[in-house]
Protein backbone atom coordinates (compact mmCIF):
# COMPACT_ATOMS: atom_id res chain seq x y z
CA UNK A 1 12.79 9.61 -64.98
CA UNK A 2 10.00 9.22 -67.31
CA UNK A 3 8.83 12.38 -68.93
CA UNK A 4 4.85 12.79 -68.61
CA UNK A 5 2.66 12.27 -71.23
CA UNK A 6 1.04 15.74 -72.18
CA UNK A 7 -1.67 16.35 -74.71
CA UNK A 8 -2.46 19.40 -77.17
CA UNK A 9 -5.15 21.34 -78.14
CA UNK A 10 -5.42 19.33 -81.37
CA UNK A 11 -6.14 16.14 -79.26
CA UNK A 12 -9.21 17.45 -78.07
CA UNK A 13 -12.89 18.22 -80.15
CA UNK A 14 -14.41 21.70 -79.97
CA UNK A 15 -16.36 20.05 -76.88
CA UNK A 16 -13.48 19.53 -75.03
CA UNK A 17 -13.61 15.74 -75.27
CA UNK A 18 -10.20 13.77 -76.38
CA UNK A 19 -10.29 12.83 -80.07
CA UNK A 20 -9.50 9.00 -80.62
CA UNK A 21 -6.57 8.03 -82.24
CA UNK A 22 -7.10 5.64 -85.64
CA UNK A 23 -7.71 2.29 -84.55
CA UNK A 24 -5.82 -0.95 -86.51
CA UNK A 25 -8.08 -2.33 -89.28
CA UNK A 26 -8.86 -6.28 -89.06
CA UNK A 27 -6.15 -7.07 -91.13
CA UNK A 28 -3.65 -5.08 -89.28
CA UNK A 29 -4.68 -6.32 -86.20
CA UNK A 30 -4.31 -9.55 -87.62
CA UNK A 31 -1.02 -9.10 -88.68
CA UNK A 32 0.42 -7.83 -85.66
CA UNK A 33 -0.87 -10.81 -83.94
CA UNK A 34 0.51 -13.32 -86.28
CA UNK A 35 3.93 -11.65 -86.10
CA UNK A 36 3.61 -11.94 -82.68
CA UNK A 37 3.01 -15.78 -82.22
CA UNK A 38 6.58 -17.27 -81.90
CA UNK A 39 5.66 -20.77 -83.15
CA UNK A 40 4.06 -19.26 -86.54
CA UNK A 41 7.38 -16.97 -87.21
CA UNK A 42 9.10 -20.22 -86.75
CA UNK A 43 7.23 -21.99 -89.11
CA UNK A 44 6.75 -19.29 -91.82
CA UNK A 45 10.55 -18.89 -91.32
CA UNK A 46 11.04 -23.24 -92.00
CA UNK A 47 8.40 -22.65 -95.12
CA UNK A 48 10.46 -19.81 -96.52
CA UNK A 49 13.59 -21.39 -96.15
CA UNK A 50 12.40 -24.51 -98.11
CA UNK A 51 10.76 -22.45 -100.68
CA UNK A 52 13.80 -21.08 -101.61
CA UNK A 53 15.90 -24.34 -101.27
CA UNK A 54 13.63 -25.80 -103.42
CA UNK A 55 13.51 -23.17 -106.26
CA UNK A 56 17.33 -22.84 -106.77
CA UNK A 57 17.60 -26.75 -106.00
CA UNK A 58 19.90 -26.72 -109.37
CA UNK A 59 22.15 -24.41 -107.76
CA UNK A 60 22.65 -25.02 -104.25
CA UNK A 61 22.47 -28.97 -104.35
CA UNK A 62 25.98 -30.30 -105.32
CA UNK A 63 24.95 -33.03 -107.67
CA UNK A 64 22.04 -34.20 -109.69
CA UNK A 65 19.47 -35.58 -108.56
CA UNK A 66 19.62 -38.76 -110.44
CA UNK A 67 23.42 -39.43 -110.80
CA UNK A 68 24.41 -42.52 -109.95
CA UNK A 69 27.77 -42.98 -109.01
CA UNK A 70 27.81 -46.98 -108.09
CA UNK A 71 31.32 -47.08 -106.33
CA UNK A 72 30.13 -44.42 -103.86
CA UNK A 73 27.28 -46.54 -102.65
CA UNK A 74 26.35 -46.37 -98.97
CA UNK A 75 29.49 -43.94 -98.14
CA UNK A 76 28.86 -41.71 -95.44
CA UNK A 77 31.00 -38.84 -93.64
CA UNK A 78 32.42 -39.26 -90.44
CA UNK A 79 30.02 -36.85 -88.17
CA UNK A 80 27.17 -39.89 -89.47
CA UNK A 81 29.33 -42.23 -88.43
CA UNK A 82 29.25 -40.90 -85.48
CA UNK A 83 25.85 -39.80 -84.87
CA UNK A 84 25.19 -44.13 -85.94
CA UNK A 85 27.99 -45.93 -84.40
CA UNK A 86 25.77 -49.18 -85.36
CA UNK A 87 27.01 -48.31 -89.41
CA UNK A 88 30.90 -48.76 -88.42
CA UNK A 89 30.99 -52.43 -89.77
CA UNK A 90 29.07 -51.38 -92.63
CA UNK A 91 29.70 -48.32 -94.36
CA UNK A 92 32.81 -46.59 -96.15
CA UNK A 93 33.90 -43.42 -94.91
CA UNK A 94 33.59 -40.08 -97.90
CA UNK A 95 33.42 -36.58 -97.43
CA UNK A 96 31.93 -36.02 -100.37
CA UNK A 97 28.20 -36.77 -99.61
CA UNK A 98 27.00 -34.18 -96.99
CA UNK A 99 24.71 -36.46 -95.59
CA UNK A 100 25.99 -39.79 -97.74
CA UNK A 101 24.83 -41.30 -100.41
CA UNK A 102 22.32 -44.46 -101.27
CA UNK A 103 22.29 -47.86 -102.51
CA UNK A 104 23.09 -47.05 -106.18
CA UNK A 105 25.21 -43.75 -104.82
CA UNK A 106 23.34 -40.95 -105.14
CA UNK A 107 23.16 -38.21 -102.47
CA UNK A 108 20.77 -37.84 -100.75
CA UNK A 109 21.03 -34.04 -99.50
CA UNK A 110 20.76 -33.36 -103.29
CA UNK A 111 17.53 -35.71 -103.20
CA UNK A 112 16.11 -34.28 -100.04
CA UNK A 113 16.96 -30.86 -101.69
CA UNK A 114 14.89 -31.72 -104.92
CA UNK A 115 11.86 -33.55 -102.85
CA UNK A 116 11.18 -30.39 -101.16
CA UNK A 117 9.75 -29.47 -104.93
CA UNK A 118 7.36 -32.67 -104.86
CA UNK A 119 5.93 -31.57 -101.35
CA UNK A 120 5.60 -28.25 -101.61
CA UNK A 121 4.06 -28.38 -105.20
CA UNK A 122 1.32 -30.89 -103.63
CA UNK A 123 1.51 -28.18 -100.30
CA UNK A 124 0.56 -25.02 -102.51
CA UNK A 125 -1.50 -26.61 -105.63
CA UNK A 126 -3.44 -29.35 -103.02
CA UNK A 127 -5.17 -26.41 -101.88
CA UNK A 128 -5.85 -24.30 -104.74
CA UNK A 129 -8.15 -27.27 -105.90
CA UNK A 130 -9.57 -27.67 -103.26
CA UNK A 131 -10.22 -23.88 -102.56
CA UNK A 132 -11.49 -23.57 -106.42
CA UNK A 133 -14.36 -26.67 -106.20
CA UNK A 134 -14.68 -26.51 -102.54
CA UNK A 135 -15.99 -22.90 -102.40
CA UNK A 136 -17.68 -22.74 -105.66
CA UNK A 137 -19.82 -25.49 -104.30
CA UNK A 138 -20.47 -24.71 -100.79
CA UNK A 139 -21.36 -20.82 -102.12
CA UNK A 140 -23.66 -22.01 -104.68
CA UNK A 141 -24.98 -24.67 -101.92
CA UNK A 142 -25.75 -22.19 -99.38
CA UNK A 143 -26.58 -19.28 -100.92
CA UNK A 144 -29.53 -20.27 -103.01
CA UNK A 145 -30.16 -23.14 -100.16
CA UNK A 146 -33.87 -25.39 -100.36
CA UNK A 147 -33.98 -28.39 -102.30
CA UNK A 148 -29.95 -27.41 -104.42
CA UNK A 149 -28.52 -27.12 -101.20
CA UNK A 150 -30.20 -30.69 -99.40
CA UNK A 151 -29.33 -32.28 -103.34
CA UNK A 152 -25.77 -30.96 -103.16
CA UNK A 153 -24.57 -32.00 -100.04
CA UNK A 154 -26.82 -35.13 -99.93
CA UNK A 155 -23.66 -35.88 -103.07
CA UNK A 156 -20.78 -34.49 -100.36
CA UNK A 157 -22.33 -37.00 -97.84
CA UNK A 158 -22.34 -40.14 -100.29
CA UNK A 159 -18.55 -38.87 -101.30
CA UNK A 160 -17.99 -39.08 -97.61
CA UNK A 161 -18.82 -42.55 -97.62
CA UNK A 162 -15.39 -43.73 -99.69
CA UNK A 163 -12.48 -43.62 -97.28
CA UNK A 164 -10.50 -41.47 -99.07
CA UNK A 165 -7.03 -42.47 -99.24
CA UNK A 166 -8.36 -45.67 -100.87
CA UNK A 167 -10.25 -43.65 -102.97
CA UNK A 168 -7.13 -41.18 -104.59
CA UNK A 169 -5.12 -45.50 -105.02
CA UNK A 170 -7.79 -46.53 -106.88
CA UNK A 171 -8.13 -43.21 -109.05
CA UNK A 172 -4.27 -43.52 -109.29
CA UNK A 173 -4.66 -47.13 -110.38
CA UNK A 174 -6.90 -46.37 -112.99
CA UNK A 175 -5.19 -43.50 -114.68
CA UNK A 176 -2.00 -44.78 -114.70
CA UNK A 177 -3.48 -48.18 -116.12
CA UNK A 178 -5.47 -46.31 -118.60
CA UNK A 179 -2.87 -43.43 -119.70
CA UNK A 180 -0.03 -46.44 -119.98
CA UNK A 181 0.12 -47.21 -123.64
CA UNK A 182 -1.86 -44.22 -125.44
CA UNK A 183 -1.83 -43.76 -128.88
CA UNK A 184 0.60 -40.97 -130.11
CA UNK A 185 -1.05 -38.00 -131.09
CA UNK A 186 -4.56 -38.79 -128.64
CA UNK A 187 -5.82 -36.89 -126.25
CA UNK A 188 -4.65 -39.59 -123.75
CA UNK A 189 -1.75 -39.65 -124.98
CA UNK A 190 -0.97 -35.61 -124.05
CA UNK A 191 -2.03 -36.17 -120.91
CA UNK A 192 0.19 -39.01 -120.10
CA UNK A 193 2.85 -36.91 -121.33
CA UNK A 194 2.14 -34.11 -118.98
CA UNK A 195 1.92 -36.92 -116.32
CA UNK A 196 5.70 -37.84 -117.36
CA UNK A 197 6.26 -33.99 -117.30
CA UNK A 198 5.78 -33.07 -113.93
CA UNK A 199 7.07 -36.71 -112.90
CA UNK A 200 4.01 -37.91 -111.84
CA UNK A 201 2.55 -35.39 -110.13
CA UNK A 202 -0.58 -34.51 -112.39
CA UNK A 203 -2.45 -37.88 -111.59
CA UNK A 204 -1.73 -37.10 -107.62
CA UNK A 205 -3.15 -33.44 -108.24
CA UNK A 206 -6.06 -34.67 -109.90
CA UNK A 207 -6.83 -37.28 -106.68
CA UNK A 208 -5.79 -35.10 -104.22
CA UNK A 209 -8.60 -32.72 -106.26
CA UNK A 210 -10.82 -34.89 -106.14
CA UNK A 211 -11.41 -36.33 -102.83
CA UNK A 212 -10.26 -32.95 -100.94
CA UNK A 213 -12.86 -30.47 -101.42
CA UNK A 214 -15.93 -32.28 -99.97
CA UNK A 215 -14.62 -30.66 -96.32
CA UNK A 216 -14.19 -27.45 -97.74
CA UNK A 217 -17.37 -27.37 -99.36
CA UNK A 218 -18.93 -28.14 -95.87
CA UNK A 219 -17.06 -25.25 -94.62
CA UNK A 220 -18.13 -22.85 -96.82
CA UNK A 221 -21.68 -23.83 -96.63
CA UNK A 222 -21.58 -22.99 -93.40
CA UNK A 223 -19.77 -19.79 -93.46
CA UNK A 224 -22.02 -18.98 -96.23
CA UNK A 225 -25.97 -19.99 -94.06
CA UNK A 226 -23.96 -17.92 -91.38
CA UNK A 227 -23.61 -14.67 -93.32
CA UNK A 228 -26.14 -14.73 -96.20
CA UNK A 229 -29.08 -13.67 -93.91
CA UNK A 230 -26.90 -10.49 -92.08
CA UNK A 231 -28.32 -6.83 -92.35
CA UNK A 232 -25.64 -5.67 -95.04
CA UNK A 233 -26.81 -8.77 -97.12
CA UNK A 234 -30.53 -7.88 -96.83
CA UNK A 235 -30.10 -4.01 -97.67
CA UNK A 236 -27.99 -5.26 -100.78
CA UNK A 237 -31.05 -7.19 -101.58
CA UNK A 238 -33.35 -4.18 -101.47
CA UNK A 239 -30.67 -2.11 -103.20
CA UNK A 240 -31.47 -4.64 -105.90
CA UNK A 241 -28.03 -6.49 -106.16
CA UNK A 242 -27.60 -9.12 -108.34
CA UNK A 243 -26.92 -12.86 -106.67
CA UNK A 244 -23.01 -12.57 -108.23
CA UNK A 245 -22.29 -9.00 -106.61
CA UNK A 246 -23.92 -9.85 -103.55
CA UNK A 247 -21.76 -13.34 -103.30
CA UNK A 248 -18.46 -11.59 -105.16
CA UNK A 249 -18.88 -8.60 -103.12
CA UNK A 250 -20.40 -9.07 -99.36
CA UNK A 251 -20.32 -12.54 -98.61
CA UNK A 252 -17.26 -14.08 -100.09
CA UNK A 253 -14.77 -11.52 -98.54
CA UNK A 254 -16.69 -11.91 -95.38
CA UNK A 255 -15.68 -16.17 -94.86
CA UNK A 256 -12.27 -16.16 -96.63
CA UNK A 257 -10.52 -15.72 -93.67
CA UNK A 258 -11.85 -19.21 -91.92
CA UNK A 259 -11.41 -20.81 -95.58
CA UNK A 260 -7.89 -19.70 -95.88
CA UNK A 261 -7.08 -20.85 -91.96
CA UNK A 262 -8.72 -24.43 -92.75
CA UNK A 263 -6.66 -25.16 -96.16
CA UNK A 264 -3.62 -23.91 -94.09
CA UNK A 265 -4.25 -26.74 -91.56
CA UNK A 266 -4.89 -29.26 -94.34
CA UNK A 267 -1.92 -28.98 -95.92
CA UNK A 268 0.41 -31.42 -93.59
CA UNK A 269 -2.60 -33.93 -94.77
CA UNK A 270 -2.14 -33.59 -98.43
CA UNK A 271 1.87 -33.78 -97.51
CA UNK A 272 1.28 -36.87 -95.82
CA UNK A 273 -1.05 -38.22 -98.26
CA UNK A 274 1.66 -37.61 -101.32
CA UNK A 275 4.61 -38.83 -99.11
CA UNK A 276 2.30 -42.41 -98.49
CA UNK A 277 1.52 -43.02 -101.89
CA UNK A 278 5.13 -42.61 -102.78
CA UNK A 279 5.88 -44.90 -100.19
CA UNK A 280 4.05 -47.51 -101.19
CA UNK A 281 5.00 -47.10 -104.82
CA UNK A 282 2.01 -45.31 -106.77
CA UNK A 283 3.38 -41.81 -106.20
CA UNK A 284 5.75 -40.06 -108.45
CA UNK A 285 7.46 -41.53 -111.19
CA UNK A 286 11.38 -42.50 -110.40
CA UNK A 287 14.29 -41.20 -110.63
CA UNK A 288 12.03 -37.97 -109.37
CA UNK A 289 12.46 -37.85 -105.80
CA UNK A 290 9.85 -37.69 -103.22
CA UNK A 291 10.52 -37.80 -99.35
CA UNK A 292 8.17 -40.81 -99.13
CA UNK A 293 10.18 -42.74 -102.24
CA UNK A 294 13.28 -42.15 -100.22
CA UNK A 295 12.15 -43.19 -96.75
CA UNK A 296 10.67 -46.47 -98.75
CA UNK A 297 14.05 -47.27 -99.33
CA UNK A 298 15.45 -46.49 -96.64
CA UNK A 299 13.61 -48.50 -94.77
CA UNK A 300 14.37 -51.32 -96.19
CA UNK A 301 18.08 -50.78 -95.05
CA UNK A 302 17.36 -49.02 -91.89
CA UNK A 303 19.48 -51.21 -89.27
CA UNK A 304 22.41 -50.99 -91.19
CA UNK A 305 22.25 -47.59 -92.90
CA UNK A 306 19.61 -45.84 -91.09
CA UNK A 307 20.74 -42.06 -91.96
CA UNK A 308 18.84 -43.23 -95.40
CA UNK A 309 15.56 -43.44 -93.82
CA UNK A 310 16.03 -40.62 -90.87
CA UNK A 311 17.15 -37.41 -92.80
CA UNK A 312 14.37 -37.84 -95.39
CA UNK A 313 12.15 -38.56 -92.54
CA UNK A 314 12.98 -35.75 -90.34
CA UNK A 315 12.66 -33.45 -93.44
CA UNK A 316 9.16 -34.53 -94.03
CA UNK A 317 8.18 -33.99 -90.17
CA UNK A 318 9.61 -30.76 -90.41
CA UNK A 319 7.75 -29.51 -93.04
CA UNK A 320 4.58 -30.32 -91.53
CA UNK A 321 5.19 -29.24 -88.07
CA UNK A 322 6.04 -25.98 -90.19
CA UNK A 323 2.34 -25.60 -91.54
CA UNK A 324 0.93 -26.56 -88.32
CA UNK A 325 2.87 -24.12 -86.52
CA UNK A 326 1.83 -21.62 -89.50
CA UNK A 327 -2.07 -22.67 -89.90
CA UNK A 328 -2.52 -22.31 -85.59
CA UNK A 329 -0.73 -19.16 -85.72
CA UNK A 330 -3.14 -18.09 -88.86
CA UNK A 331 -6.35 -19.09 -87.41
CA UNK A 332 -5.16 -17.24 -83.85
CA UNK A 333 -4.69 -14.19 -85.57
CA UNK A 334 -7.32 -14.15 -88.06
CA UNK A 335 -10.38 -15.00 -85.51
CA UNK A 336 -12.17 -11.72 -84.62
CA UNK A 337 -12.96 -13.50 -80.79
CA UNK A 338 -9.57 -12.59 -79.97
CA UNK A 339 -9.19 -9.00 -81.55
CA UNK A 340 -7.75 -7.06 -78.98
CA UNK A 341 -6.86 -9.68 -76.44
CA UNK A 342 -3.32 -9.52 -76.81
């Protein structure tokens, strides 16, 4: 039997009347509510679980990423052979490639293992740009508003008007044909080096940069005309607040939340956009894997050894059904229409 609920003197005022318990703040709320969604655990869960494959890539993956081992080419294990009976007149049978090797014998776990890096460095940095020019433009855009804001976005809109995966080729084009043959010592010639660094990731940043904040700028334009002529905002005013308090202060911790939801939701886009450009050959510089490098060539062999085109595939769809399941679950639990609903 369930014992009654009973309440004490404490619980009530000097009136008589029950004192309230503590309510959740926002974030709390928002929190429980995110824990909550099923499909966002899940995907956090997928994201953590690549995070960490990816940092200790040198330890768990059981060869290099670039050895070539030329006898072992195109061996698979028996559980793919069985998975693609189609590969029996084809392949060689090894144990020693989880999920067998490639055309010049390399694993491919191991690769899938180090891509993970490529995609979730464009997944977490992708962002940051975008976050950085985005917001610093829409604030400034819709906080002092009149003829800045209609000359700012009047640039967004014209921006708008290059497609913008076409846009991020023809930057990559350019750089890469400009940064080819520097002159030691330059500054081009440090910054192709960093290029060659990160294995071609810095001229992908600096597109992705380029052609992604133009939404997020939008965004927080709009969060900004939204909040920027509220009662707290005004009083600050009289209070005699300075623009850079009142933006630092009231309105920017006011629309991070949305800002934070939409560059959660972008990220499969910038995945995608990294994966494509690899595909087609302008991405990162080989022997670096990338997920779109490796389904490039596997394509090209995908009737007879198609686990060289799947795996790499399936890890890439993964990952951004991940984010998606994370972003929905962020924006559900972060927008204030449903505080208290569930």
């Amino acid at each position: 039997m369930t014992k009654p609920v009973t309440l004490d003197d404490k619980d009530f005022g000097a009136g008589g009347e029950p004192i309230s318990q503590k309510g959740e703040s926002l974030w709390q709320d928002s929190l429980r509510r995110l824990v909550r969604n099923r499909a966002a655990v899940i995907g956090g869960s997928i994201i953590l679980i690549l995070l960490i494959g990816a940092l200790f890539a040198n330890s768990i993956a059981p060869y290099p990423f670039a050895e070539q081992t030329l006898v072992d080419q195109n061996k698979v294990p028996q559980w793919i052979l069985n998975m693609f009976p189609t590969m029996k007149p084809y392949a060689q049978l090894s144990s020693d490639y989880l999920l067998g090797a490639d055309y010049v014998g390399r694993d491919l776990f191991s690769r899938i293992l180090f891509g993970a890096r490529v995609s979730l460095t464009v997944a977490f940095i992708g962002p940051i740009i975008s976050l950085i020019i985005g917001v610093t433009y829409g604030s400034i855009s819709g906080y002092f508003g009149g003829k800045l804001d209609n000359l700012m976005m009047r640039i967004v809109d014209v921006l708008y008007a290059f497609p913008s995966l076409l846009f991020i080729i023809l930057l990559l084009a350019f750089f890469r044909s400009t940064f080819a043959r520097p002159d030691p010592g330059s500054f081009t010639y440090g910054i192709s080096q960093l290029d060659a660094a990160t294995g071609g990731l810095l001229f992908i940043f600096i597109g992705i940069g380029l052609t992604a904040w133009e939404t997020m700028a939008r965004l927080t334009r709009g969060q900004v005309l939204s909040v920027r002529e509220k009662e707290y905002i005004e009083a600050a005013r009289t209070l005699g607040a300075r623009d850079t308090r009142i933006m630092f202060k009231h309105i920017l911790p006011n629309v991070v939340g949305p800002l934070v939801v939409a560059e959660t939701l972008a990220i499969p886009g910038y995945i995608s956009t990294e994966a494509f450009l690899s595909f087609i050959g302008i991405g990162v510089n080989p022997p670096t894997p990338s997920w779109g490098s490796m389904i490039s060539d596997g394509a090209q062999v995908i009737r007879t050894y198609p686990n060289q085109a799947v795996f790499p595939a399936l890890a890439l769809a993964i990952t951004m059904f991940a984010f998606n399941f994370l972003g929905d679950g962020l924006r559900d639990a972060l927008d204030p229409r449903l505080r208290g609903t569930q």
